[in-house]
C-alpha atoms as a PDB file:
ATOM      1  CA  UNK A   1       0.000   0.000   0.000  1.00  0.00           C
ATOM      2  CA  UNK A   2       1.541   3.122  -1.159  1.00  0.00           C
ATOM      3  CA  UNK A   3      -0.548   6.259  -1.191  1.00  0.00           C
ATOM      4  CA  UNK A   4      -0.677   8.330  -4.257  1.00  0.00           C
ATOM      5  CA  UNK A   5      -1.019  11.694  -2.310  1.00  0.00           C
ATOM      6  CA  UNK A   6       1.608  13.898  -1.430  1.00  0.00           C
ATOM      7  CA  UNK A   7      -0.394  14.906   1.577  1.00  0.00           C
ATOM      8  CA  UNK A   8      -0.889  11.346   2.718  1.00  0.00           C
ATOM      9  CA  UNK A   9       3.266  11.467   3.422  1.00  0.00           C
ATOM     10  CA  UNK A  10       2.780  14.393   5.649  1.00  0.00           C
ATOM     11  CA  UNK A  11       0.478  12.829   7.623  1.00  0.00           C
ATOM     12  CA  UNK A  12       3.510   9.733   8.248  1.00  0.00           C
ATOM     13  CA  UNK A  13       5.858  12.766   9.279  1.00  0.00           C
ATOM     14  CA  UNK A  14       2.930  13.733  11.532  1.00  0.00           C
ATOM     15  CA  UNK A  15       2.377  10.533  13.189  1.00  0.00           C
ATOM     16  CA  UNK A  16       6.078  10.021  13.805  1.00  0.00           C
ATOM     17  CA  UNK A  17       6.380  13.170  15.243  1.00  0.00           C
ATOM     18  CA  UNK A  18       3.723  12.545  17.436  1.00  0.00           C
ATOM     19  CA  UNK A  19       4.585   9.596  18.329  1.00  0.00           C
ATOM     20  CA  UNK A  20       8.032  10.437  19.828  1.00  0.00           C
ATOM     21  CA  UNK A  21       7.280  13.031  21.751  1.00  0.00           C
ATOM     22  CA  UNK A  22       6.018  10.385  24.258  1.00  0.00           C
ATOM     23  CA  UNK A  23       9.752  10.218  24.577  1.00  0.00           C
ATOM     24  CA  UNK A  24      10.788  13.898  25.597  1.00  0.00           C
ATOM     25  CA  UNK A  25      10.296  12.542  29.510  1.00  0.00           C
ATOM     26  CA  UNK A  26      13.125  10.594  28.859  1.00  0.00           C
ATOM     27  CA  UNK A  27      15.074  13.941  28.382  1.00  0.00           C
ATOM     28  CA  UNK A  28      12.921  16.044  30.790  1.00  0.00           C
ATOM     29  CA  UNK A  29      13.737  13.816  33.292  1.00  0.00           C
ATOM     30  CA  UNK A  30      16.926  13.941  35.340  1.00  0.00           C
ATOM     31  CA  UNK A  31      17.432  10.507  37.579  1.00  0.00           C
ATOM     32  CA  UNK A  32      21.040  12.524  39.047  1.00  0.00           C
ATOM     33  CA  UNK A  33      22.476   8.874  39.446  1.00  0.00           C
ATOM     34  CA  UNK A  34      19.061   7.414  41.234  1.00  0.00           C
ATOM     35  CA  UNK A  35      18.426   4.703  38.689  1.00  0.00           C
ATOM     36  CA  UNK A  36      22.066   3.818  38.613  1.00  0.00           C
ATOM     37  CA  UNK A  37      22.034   3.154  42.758  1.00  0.00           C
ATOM     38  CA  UNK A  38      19.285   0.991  42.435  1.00  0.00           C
ATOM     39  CA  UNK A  39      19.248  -2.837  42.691  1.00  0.00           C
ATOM     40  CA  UNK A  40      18.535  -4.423  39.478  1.00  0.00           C
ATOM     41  CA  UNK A  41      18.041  -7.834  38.535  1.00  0.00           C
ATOM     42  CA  UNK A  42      21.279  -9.862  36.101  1.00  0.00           C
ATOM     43  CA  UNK A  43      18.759  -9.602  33.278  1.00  0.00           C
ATOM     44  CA  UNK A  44      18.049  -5.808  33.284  1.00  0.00           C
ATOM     45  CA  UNK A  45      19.467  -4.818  29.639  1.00  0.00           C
ATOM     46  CA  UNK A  46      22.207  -2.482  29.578  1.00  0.00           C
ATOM     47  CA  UNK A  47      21.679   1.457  29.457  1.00  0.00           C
ATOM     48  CA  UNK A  48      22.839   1.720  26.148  1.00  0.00           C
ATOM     49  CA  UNK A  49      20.093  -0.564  24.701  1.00  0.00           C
ATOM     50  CA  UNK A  50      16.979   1.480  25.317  1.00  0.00           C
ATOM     51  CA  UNK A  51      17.408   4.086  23.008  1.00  0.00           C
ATOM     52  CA  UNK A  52      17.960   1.871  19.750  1.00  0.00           C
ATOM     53  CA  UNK A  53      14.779  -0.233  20.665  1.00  0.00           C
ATOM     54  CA  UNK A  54      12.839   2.522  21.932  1.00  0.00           C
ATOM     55  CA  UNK A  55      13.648   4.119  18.144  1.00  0.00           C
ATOM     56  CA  UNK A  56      12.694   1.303  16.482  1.00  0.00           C
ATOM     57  CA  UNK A  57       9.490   0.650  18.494  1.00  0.00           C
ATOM     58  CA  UNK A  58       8.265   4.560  17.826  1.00  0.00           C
ATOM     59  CA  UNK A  59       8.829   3.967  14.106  1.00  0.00           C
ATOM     60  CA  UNK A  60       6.621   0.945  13.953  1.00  0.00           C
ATOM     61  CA  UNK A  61       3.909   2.495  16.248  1.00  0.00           C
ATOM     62  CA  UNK A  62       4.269   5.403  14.068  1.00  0.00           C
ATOM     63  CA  UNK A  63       3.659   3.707  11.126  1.00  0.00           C
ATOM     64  CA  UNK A  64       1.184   1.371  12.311  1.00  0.00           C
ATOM     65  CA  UNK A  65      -0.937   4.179  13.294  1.00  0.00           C
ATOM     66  CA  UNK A  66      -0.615   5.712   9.664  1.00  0.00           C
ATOM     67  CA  UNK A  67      -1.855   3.017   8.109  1.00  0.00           C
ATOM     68  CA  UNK A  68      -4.779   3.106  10.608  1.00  0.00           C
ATOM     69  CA  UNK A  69      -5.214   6.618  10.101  1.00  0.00           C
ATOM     70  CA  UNK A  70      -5.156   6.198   5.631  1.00  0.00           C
ATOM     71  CA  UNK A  71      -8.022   3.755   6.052  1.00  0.00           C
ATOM     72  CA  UNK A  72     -10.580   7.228   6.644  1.00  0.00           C
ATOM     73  CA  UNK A  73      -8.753   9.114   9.280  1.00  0.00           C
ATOM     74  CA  UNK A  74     -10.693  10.658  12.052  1.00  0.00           C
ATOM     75  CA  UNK A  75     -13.498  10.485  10.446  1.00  0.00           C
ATOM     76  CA  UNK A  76     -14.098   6.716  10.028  1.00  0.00           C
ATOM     77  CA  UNK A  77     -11.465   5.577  12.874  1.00  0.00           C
ATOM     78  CA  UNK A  78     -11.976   7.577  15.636  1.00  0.00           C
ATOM     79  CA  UNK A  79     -11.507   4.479  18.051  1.00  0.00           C
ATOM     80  CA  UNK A  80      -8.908   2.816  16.651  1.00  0.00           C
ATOM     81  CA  UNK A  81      -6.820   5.930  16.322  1.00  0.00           C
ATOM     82  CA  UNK A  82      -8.449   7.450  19.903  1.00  0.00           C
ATOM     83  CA  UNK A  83      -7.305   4.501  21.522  1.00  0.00           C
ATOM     84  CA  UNK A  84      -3.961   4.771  19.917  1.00  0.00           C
ATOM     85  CA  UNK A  85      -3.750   7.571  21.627  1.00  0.00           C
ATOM     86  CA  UNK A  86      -4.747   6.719  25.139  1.00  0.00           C
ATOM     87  CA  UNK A  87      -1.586   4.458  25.020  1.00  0.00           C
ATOM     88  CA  UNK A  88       0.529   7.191  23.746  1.00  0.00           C
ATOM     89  CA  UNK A  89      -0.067   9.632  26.695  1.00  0.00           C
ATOM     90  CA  UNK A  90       0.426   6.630  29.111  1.00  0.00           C
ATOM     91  CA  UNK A  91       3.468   5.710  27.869  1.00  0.00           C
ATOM     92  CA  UNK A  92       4.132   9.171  28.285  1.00  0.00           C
ATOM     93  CA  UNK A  93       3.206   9.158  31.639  1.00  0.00           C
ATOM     94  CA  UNK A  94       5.384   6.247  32.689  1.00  0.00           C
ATOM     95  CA  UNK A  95       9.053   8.182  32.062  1.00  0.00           C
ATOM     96  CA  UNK A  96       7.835  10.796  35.002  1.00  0.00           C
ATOM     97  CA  UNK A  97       6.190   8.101  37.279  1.00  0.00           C
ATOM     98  CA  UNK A  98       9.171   5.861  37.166  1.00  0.00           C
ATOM     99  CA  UNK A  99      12.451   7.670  36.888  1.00  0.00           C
ATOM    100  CA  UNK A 100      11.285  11.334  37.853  1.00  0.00           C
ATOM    101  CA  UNK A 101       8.931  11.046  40.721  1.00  0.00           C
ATOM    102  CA  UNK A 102      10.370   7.118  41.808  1.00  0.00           C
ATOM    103  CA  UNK A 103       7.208   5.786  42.141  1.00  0.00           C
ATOM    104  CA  UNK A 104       8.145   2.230  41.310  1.00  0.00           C
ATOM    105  CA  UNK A 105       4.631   0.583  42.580  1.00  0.00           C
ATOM    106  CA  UNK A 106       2.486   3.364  40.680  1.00  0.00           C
ATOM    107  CA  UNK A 107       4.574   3.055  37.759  1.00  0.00           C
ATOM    108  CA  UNK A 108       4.074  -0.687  37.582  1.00  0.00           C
ATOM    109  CA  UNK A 109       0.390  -0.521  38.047  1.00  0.00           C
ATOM    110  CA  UNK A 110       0.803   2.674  34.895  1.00  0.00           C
ATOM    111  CA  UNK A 111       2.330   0.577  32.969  1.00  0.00           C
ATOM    112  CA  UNK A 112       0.034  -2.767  33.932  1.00  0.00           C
ATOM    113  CA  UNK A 113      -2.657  -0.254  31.979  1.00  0.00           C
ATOM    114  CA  UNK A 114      -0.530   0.791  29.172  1.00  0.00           C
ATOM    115  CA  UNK A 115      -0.392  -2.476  28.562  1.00  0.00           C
ATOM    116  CA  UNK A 116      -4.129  -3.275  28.197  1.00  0.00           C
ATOM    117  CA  UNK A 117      -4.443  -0.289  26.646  1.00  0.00           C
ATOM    118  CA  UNK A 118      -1.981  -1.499  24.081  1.00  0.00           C
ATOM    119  CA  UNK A 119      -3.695  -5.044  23.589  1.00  0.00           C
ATOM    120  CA  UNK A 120      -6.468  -3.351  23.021  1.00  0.00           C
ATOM    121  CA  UNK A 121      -5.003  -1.208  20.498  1.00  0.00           C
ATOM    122  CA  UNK A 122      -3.598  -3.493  18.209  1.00  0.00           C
ATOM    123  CA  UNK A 123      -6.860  -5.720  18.303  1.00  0.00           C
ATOM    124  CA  UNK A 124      -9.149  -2.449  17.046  1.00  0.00           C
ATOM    125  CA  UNK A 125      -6.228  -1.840  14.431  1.00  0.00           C
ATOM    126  CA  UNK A 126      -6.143  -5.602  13.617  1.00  0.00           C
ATOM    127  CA  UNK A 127      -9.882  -5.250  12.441  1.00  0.00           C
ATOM    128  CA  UNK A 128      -8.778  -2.475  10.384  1.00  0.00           C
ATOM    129  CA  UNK A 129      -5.224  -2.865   9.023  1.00  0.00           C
ATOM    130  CA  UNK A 130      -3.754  -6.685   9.899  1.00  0.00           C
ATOM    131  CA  UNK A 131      -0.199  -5.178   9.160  1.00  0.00           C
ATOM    132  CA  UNK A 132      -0.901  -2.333  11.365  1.00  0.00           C
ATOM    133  CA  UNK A 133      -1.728  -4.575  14.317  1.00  0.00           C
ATOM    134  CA  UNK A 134       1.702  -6.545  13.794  1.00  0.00           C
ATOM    135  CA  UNK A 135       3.896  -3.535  13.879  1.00  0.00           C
ATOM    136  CA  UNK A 136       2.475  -2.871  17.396  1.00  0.00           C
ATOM    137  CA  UNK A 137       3.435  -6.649  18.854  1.00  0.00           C
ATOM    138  CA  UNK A 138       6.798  -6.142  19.498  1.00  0.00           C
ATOM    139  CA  UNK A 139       5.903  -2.608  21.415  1.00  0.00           C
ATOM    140  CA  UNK A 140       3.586  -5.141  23.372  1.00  0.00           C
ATOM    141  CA  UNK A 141       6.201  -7.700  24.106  1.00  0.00           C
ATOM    142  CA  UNK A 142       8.915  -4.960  25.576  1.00  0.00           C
ATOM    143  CA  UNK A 143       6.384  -3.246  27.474  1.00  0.00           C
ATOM    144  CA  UNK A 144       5.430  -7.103  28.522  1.00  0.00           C
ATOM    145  CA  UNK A 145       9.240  -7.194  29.813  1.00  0.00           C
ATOM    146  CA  UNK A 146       9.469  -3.767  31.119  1.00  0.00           C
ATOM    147  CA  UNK A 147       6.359  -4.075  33.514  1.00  0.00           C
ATOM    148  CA  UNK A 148       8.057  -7.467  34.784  1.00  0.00           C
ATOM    149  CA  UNK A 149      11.325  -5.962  34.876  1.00  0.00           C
ATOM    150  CA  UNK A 150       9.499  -2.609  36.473  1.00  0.00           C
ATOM    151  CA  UNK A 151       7.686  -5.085  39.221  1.00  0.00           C
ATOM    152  CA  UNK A 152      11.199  -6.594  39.597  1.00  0.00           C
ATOM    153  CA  UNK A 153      13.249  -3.329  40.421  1.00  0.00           C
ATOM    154  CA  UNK A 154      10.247  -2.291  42.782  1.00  0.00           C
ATOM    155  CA  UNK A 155      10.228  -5.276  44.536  1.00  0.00           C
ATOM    156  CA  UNK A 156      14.093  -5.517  45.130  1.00  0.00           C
ATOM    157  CA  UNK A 157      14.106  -2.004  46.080  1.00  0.00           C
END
């Protein structure tokens, strides 16, 4: 599927600028050595590993939202794309809850509901775009591992 517009482009370079501002907490957020003192468990992931999945995660959701959004936009998938949404501003949220405020047990129980909210999201863009819906698995499967990993950390500390 590629669109004929010029217009219909913009509207990717929308969505993926959307989409990664749910990352500016990561750089609004100072942890001044706080995450680093905490107890982690042998299978946290190294520091330097976030940022390359994290990229590659927002360029899928991006895109997978797109594809969502060429199908009629607003107009015809207001729930799809509304719930899209919802998950965006929650994994938003998490950044602050976690590493700015160090509210480990709210920020599991955030990200608990980011995850349903993403489940849910990829089965309303399943029923509209089956390609859409796979580019948001893997999203689902490292927030799957973060909330355990989250829990983990919380629990230790």
């Amino acid at each position: 599927m590629i669109p004929a517009k010029p217009y219909t482009w913009l509207g990717l370079i929308g969505w993926l600028a959307l989409t990664f501002t749910a990352s500016l907490g990561g750089f609004l957020v100072s942890t001044d050595g706080w995450y680093a003192g905490l107890v982690k468990p042998a299978w946290n992931p190294p520091d330097w590993l976030f940022g390359p999945v994290w990229t590659l995660l927002y360029i899928m959701m991006a895109v997978a939202v797109w594809r969502v959004w060429l199908k009629g936009g607003w107009a015809r998938q207001r729930g799809p794309l509304g719930l899209y949404m919802v998950q965006w501003f929650l994994n938003a949220l998490w950044t602050p809850l976690f590493f700015g405020l160090h509210l480990l047990g709210w920020a599991f129980l955030e990200i608990l509901v980011l995850l349903c909210f993403i489940l849910w999201t990829i089965g309303a863009f399943r029923k509209v775009d089956r390609i859409a819906a796979l580019l948001l698995a893997p999203y689902a499967a490292w927030v799957t591992f973060a909330a355990v990993l989250n829990f983990t950390i919380w629990r230790l500390n």
